[in-house]
Structure formats: structure tokens, C-alpha cells
PDB file of N, CA and C in Angstrom:
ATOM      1  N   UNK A   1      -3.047  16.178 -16.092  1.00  0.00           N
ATOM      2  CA  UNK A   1      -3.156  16.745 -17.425  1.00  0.00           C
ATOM      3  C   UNK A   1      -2.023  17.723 -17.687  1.00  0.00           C
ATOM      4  N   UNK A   2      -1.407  18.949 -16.287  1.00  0.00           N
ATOM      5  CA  UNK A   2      -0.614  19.592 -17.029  1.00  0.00           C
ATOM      6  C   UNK A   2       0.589  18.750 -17.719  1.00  0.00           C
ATOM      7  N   UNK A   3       0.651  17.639 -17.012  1.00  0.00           N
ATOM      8  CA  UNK A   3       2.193  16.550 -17.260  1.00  0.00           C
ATOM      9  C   UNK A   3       2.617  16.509 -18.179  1.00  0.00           C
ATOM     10  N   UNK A   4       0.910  16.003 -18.966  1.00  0.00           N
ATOM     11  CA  UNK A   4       1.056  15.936 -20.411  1.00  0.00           C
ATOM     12  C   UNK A   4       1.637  16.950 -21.444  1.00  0.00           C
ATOM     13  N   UNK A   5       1.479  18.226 -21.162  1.00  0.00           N
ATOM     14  CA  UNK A   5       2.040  19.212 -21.663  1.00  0.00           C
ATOM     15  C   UNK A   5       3.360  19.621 -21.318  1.00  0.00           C
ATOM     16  N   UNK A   6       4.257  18.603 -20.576  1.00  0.00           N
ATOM     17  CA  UNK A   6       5.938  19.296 -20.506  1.00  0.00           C
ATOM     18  C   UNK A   6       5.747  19.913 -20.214  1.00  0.00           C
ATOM     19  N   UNK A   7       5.416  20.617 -18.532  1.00  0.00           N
ATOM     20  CA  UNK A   7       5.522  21.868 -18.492  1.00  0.00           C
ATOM     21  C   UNK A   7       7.046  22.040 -17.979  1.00  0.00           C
ATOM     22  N   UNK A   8       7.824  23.385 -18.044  1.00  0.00           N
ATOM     23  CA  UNK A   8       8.863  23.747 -17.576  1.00  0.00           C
ATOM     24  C   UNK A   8       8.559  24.325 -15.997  1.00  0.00           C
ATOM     25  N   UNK A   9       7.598  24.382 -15.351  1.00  0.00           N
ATOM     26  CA  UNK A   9       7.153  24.708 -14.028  1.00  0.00           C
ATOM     27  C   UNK A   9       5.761  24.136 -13.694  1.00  0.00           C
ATOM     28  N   UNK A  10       5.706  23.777 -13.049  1.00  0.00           N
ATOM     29  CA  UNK A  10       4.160  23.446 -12.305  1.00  0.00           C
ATOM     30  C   UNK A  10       3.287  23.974 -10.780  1.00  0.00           C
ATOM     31  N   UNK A  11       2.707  24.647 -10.904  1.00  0.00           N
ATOM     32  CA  UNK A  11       1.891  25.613  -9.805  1.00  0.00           C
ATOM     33  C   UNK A  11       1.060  24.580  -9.047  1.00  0.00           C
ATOM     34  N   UNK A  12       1.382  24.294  -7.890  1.00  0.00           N
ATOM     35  CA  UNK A  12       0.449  23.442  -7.148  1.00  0.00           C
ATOM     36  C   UNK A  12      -0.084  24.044  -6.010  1.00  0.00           C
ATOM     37  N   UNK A  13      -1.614  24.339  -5.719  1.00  0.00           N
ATOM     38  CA  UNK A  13      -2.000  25.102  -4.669  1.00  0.00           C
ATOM     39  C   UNK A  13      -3.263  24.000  -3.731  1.00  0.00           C
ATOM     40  N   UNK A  14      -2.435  23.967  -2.938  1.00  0.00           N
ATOM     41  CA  UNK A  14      -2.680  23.168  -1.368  1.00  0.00           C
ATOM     42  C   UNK A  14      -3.303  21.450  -2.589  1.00  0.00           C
ATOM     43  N   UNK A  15      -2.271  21.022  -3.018  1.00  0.00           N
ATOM     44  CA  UNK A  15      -2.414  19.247  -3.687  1.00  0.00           C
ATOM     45  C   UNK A  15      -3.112  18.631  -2.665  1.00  0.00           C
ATOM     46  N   UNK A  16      -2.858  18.619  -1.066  1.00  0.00           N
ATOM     47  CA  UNK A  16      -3.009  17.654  -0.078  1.00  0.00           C
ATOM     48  C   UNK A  16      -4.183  17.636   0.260  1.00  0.00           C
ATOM     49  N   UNK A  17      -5.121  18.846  -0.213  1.00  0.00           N
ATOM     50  CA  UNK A  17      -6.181  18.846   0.998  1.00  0.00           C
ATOM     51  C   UNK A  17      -7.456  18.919   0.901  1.00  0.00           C
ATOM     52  N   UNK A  18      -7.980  17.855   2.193  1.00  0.00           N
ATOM     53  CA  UNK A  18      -8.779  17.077   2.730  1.00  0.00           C
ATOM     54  C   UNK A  18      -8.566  15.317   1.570  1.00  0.00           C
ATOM     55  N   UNK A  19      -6.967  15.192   1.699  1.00  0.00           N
ATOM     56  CA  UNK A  19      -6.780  13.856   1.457  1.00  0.00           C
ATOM     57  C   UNK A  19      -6.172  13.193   2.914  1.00  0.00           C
ATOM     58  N   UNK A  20      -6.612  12.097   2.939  1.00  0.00           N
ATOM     59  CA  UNK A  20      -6.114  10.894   4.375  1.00  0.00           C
ATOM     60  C   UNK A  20      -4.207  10.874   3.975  1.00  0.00           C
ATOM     61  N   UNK A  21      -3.880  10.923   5.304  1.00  0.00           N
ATOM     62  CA  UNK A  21      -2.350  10.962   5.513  1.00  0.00           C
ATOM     63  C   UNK A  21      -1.643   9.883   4.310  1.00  0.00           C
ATOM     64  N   UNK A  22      -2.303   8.404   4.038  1.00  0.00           N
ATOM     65  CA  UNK A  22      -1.737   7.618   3.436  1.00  0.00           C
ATOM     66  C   UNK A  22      -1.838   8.146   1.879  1.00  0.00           C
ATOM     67  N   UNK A  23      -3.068   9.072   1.354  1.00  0.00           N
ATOM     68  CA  UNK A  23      -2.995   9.726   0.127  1.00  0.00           C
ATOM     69  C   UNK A  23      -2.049  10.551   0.254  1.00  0.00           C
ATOM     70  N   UNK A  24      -1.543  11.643   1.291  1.00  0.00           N
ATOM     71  CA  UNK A  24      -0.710  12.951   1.283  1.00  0.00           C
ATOM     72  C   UNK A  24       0.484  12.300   0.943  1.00  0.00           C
ATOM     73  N   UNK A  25       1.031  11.148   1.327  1.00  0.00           N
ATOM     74  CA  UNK A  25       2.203  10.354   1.640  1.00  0.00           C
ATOM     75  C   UNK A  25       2.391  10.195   0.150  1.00  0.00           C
ATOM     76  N   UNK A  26       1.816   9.713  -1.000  1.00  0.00           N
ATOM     77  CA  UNK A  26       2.088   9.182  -1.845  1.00  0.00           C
ATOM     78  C   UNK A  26       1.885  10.341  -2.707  1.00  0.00           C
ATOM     79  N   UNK A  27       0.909  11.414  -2.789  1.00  0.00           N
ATOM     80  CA  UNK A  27       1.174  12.773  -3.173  1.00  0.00           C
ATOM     81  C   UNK A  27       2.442  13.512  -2.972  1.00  0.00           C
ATOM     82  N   UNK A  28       3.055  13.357  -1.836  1.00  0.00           N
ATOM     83  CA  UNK A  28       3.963  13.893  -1.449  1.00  0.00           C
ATOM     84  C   UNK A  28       5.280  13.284  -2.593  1.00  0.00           C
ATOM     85  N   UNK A  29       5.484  11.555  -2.848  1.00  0.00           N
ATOM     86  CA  UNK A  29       5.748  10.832  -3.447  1.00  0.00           C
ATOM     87  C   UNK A  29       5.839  11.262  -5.000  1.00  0.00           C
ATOM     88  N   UNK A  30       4.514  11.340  -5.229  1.00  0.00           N
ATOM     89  CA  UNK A  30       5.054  11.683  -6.399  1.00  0.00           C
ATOM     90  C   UNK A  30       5.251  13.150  -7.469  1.00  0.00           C
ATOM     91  N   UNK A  31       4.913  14.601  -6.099  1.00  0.00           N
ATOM     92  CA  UNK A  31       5.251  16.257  -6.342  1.00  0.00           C
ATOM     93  C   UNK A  31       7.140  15.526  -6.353  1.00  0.00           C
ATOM     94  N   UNK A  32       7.599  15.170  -5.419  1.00  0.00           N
ATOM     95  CA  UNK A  32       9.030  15.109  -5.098  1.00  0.00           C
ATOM     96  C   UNK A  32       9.698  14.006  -6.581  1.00  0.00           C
ATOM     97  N   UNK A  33       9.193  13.463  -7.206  1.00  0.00           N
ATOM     98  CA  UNK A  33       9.565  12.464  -8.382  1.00  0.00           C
ATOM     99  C   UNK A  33       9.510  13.655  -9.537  1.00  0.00           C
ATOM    100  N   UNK A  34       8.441  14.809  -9.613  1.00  0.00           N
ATOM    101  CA  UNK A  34       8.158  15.458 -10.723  1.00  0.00           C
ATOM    102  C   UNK A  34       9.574  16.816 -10.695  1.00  0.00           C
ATOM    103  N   UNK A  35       9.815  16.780  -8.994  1.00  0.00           N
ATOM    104  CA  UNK A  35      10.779  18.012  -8.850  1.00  0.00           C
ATOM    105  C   UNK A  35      12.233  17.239  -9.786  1.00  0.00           C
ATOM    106  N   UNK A  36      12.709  16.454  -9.663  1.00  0.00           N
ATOM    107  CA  UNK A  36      13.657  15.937 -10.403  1.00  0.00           C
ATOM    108  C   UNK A  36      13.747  15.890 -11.807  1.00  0.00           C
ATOM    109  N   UNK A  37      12.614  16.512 -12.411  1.00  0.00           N
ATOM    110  CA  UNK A  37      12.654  16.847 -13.916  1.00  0.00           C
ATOM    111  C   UNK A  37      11.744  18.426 -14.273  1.00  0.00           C
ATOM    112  N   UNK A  38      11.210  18.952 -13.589  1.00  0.00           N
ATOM    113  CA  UNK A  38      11.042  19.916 -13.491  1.00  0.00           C
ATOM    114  C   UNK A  38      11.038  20.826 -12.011  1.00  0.00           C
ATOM    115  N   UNK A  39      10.427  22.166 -12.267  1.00  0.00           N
ATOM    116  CA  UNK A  39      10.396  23.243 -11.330  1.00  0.00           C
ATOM    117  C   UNK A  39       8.776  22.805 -10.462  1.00  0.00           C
ATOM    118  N   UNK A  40       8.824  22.943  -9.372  1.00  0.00           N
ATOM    119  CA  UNK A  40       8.113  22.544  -8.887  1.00  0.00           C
ATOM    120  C   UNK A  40       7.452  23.561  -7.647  1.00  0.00           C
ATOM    121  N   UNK A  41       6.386  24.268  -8.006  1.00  0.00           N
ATOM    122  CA  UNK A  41       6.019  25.763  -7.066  1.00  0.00           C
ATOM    123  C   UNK A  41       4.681  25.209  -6.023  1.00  0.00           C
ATOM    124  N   UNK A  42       5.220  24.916  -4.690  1.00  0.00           N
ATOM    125  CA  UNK A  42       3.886  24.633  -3.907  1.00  0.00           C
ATOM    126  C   UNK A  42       3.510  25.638  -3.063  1.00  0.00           C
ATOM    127  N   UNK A  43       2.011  25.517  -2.895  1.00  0.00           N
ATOM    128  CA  UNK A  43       1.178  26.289  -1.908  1.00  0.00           C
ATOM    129  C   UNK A  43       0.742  25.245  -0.724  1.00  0.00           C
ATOM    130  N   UNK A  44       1.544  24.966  -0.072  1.00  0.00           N
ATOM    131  CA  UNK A  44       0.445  24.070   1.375  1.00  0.00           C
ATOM    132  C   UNK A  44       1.091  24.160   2.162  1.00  0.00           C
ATOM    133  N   UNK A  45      -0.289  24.072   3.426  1.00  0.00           N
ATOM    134  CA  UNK A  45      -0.258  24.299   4.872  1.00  0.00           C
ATOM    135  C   UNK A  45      -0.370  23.529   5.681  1.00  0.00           C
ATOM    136  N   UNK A  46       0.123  21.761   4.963  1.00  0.00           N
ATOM    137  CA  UNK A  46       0.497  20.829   5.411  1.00  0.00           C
ATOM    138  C   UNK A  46       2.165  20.902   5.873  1.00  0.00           C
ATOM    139  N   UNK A  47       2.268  21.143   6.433  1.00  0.00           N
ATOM    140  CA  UNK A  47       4.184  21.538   7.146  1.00  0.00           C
ATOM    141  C   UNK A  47       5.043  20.139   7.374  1.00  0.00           C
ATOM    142  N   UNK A  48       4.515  18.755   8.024  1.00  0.00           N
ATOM    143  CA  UNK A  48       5.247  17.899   7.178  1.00  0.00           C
ATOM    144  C   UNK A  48       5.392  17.429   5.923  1.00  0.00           C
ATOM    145  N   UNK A  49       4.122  17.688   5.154  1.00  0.00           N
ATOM    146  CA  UNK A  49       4.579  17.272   4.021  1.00  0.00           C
ATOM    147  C   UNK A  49       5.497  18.657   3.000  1.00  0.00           C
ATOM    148  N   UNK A  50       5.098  19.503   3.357  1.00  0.00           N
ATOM    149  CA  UNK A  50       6.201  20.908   3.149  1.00  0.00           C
ATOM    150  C   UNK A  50       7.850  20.215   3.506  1.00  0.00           C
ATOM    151  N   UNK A  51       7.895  20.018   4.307  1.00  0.00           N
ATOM    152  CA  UNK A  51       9.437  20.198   4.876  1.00  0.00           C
ATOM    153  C   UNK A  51       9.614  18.665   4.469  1.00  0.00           C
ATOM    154  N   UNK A  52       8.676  17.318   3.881  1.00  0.00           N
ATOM    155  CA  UNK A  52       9.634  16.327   3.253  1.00  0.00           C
ATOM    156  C   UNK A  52       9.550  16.175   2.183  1.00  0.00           C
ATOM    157  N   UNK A  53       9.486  17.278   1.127  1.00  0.00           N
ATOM    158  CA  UNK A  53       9.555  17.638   0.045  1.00  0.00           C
ATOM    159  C   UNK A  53      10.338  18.704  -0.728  1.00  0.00           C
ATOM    160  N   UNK A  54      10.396  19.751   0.267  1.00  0.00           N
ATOM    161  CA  UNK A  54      11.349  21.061  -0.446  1.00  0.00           C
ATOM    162  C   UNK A  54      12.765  20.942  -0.095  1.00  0.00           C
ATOM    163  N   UNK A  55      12.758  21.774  -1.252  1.00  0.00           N
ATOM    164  CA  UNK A  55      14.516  21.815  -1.157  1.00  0.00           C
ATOM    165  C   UNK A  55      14.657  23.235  -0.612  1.00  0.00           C
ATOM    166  N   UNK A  56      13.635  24.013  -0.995  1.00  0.00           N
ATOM    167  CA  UNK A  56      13.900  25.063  -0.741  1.00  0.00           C
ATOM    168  C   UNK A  56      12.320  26.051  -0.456  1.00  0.00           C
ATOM    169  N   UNK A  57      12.414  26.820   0.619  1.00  0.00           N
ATOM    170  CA  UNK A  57      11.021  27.170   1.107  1.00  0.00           C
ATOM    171  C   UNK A  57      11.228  28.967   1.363  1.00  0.00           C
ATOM    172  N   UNK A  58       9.833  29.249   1.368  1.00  0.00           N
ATOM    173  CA  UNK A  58       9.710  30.565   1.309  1.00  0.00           C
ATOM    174  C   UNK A  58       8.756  30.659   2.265  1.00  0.00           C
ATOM    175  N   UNK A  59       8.207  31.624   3.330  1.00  0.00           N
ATOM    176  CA  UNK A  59       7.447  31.168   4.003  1.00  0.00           C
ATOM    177  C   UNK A  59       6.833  33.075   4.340  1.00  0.00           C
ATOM    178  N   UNK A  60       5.684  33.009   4.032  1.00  0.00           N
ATOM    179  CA  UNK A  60       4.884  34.638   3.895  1.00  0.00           C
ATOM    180  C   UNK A  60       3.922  34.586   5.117  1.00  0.00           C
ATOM    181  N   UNK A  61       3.758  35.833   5.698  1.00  0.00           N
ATOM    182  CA  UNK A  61       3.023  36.333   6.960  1.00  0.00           C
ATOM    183  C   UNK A  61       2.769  37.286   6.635  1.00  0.00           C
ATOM    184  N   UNK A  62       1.055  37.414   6.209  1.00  0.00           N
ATOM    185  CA  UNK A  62       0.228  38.856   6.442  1.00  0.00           C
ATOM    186  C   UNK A  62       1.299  39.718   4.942  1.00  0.00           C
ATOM    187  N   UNK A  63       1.389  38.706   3.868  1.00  0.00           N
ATOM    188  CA  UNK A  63       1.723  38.832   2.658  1.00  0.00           C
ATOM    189  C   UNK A  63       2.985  39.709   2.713  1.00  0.00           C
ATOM    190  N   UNK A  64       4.205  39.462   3.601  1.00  0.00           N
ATOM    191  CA  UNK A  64       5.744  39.909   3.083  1.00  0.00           C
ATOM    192  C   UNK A  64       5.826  38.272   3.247  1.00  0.00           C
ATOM    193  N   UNK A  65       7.390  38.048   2.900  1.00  0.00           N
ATOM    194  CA  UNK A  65       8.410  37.031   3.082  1.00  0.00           C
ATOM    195  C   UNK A  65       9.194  37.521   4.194  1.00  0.00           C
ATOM    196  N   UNK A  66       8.787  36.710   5.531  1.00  0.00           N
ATOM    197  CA  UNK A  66       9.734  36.455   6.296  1.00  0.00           C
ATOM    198  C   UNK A  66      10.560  35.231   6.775  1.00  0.00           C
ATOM    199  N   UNK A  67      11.026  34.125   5.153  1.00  0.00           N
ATOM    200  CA  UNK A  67      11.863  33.487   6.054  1.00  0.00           C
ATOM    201  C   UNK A  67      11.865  32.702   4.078  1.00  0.00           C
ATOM    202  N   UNK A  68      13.402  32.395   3.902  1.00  0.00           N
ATOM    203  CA  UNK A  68      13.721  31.750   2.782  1.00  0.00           C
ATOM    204  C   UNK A  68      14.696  30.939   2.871  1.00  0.00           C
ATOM    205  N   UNK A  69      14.866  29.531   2.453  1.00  0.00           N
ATOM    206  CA  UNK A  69      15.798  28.647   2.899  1.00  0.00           C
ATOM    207  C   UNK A  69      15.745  27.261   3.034  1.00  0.00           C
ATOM    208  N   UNK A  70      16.241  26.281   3.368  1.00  0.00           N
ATOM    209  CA  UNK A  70      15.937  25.016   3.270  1.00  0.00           C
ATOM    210  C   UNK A  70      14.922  24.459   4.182  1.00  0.00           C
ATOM    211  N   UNK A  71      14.437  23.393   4.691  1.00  0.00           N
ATOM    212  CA  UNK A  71      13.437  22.920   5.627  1.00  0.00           C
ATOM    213  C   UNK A  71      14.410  23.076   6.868  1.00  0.00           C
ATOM    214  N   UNK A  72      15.109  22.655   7.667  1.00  0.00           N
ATOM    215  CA  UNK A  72      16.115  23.172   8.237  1.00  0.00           C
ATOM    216  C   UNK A  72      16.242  24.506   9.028  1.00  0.00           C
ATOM    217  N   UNK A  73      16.357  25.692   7.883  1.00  0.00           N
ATOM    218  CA  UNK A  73      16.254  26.554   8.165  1.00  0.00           C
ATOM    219  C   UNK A  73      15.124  27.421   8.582  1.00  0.00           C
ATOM    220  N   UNK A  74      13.906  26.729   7.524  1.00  0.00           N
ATOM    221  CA  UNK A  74      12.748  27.420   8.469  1.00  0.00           C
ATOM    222  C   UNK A  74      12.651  26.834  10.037  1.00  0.00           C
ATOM    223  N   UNK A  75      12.554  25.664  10.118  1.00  0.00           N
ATOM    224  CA  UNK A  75      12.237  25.056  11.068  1.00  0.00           C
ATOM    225  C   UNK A  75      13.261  26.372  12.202  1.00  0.00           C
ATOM    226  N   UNK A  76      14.244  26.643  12.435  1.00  0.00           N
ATOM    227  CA  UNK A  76      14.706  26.847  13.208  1.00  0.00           C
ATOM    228  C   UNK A  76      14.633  28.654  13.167  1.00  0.00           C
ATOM    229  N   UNK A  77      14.134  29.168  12.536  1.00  0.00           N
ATOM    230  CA  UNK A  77      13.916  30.574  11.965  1.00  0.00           C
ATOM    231  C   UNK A  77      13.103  30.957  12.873  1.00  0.00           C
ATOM    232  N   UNK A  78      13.499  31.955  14.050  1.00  0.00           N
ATOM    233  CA  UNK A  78      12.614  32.516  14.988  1.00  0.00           C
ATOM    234  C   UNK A  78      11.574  33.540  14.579  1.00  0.00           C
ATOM    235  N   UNK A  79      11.573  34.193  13.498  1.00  0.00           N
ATOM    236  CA  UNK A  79      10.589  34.706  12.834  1.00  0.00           C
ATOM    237  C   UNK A  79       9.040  34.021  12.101  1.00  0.00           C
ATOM    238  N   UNK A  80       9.952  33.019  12.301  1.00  0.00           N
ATOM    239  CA  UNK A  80       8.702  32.068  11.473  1.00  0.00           C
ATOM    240  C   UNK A  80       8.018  31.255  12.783  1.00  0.00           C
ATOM    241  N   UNK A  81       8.597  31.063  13.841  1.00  0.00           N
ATOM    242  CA  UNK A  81       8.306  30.371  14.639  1.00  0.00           C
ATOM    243  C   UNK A  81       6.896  31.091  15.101  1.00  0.00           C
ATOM    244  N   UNK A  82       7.536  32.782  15.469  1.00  0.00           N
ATOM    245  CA  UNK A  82       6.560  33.659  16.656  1.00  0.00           C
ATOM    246  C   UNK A  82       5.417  33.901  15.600  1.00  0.00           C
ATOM    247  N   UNK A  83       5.902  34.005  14.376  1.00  0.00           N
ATOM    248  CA  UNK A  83       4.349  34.094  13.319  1.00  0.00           C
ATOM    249  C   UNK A  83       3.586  32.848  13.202  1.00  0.00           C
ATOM    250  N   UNK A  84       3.819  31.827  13.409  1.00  0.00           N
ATOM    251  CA  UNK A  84       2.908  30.735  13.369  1.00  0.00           C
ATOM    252  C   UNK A  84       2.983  29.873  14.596  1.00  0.00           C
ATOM    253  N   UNK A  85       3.575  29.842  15.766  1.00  0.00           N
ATOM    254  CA  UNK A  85       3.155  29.478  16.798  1.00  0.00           C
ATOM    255  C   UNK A  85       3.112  30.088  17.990  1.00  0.00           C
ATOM    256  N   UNK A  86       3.757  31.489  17.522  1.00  0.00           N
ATOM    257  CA  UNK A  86       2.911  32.586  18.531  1.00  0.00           C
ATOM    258  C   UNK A  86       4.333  32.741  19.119  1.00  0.00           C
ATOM    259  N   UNK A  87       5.451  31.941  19.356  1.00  0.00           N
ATOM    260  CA  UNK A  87       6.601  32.107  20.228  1.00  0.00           C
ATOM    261  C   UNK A  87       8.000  31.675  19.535  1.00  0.00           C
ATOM    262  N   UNK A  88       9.246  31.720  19.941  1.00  0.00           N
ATOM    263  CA  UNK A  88      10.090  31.409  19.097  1.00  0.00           C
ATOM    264  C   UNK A  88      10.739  29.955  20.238  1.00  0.00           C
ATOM    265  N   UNK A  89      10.076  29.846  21.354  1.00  0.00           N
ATOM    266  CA  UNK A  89      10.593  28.451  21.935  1.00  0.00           C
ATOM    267  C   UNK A  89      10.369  27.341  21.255  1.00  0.00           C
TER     268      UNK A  89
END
């Protein structure tokens, strides 16, 4: 429904979840079709489908921003690592 209204941004908070991988896949499919004509703001804690979708990521712990940048860059961001898997190995 927002589609219908042209929006100039669209707020999506956690799209994926409790959908089966083959729904996330085609969700994923078509957030990444909508980014090519508009702004596209996600909330999810699905991390592959995060990182095969953004161009660009922001990533918050205990509500600061510690880590901004491409998928790439989080991935390899030792701050982001020790906040969500406890270590930066």
C-alpha cells in the first residue's frame, strides 16, 4: 500500500520475519528493485539478507552507532564483530 503512494522513502522494520528462507529471498528481491527508485530505510536482524541488499549500513549497539559503511565494511569492522559475536576473530 505505501507503493501506491510514491513514497520518496520507505521505513521497513524487520520485512523478513518469521518468513521461510525462499520468502526472505524474494523479499529481499524485491526491497533491492524498490531501492533503485527510491530511498530505502531497513530494520533487520537477518544479516544475510542485510548485507545482500545494502549499499550502505549503519549498525547500533546498546543505542550509539558503532559502525557505518558498505556490507564489506561492516563485515570486517572489529567493533561490530566484539558487539555481536562477542570477539573480533
Amino acid at each position: 500500500m505505501a507503493i501506491a503512494l510514491a513514497p520518496k522513502i520507505l521505513l521497513l522494520d524487520e520485512p523478513t520475519a518469521g518468513m521461510s528462507p525462499r520468502e526472505t529471498e524474494r523479499t529481499a528481491k524485491i526491497v533491492r528493485g524498490l531501492a533503485s527508485t527510491i530511498a530505502v530505510v531497513l530494520v533487520e536482524h537477518d544479516m544475510d539478507m542485510v548485507m545482500s541488499i545494502s549499499d550502505q549500513i549503519t549498525v547500533m549497539h546498546r543505542g550509539r552507532i558503532i559502525a557505518e559503511g558498505t556490507p564489506k565494511d561492516i563485515q570486517q569492522n572489529v567493533e561490530v564483530r566484539e558487539a555481536y559475536l562477542g570477539t573480533a576473530a
